[in-house]
Protein backbone atom coordinates (compact mmCIF):
# COMPACT_ATOMS: atom_id res chain seq x y z
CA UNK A 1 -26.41 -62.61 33.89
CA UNK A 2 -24.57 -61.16 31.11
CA UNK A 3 -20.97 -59.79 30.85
CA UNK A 4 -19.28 -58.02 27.87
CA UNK A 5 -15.68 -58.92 26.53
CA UNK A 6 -13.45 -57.48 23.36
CA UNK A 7 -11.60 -59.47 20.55
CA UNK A 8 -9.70 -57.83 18.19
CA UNK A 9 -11.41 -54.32 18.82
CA UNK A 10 -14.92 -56.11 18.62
CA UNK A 11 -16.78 -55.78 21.19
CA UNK A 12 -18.94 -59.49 22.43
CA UNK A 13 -21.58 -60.01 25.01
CA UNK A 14 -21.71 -63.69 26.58
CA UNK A 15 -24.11 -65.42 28.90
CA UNK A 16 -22.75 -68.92 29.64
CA UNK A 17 -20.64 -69.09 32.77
CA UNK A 18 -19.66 -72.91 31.60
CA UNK A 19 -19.79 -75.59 29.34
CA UNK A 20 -22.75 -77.36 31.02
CA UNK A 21 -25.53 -75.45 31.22
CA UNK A 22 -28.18 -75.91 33.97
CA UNK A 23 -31.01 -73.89 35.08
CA UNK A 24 -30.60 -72.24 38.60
CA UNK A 25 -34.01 -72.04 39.94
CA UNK A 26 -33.83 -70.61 43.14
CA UNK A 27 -31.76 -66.79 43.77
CA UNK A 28 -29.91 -68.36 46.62
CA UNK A 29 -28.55 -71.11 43.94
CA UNK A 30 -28.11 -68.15 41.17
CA UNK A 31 -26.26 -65.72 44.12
CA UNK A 32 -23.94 -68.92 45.30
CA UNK A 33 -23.09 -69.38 41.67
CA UNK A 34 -22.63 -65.71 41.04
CA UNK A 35 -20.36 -65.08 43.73
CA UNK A 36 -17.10 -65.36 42.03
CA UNK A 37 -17.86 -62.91 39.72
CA UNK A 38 -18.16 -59.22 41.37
CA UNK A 39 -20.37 -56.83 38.93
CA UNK A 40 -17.81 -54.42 37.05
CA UNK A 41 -14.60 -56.76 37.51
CA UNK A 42 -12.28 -57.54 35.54
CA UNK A 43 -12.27 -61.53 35.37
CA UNK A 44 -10.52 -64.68 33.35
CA UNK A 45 -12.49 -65.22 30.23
CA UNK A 46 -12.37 -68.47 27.70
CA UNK A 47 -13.30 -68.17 24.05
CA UNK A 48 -13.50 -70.12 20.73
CA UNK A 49 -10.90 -68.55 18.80
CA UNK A 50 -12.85 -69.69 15.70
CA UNK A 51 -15.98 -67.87 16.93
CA UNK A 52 -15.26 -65.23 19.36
CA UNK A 53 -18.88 -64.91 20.28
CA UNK A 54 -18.39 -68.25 21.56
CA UNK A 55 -17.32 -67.79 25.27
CA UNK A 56 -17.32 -69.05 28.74
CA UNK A 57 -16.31 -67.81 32.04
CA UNK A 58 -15.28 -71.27 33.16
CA UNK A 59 -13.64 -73.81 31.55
CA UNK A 60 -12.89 -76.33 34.20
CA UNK A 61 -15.33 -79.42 33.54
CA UNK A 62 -16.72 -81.24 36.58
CA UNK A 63 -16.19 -84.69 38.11
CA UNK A 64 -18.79 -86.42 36.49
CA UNK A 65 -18.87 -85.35 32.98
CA UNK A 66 -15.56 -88.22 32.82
CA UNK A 67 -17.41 -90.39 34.76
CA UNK A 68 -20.69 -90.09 32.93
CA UNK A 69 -18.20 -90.73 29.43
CA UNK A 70 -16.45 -93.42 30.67
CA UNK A 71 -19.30 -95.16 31.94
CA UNK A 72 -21.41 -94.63 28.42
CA UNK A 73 -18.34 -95.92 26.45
CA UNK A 74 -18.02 -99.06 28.32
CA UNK A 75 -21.94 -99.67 27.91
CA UNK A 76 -21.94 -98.71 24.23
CA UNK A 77 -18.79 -101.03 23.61
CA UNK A 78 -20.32 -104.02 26.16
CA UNK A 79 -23.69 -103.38 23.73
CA UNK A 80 -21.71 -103.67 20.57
CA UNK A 81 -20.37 -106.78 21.70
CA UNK A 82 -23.47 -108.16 22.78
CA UNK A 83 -24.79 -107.11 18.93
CA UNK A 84 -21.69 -109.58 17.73
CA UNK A 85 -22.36 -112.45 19.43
């Protein structure tokens, strides 16, 4: 999938639909994932002013990217402690 945006006149094409990136092997899992983004429409669209080329479709992050950083903090910080000792 690819969809085309415009910053400042300059015109961008973008492939990520988020900030984690995982293969979709199947067409039923790509389609399901798809849905919420009709061909030709005109949709919400998230970039890095810094780097325009930088873009997204969605920015919401899901459940267990805080869980997963939470959890390696405490285990990094328990391991650091054990280091001390």
């Amino acid at each position: 999938m690819e969809y085309s945006y415009e910053v400042n006149g300059i015109r961008y094409l973008g492939e990520r639909l988020d900030f984690h990136t995982v293969n979709r092997t199947t067409d039923t899992e790509a389609r399901k994932h798809l849905e919420p983004y009709p061909v030709r429409s005109i949709i919400p669209l998230y970039y890095n002013p810094q780097n325009p080329s930088d873009s997204v479709l969605n920015c919401r992050m899901s459940l267990w990217q805080p869980i997963f950083w939470i959890c390696f903090r405490i285990f990094m910080i328990l391991v650091g402690l054990d280091l001390l000792r």
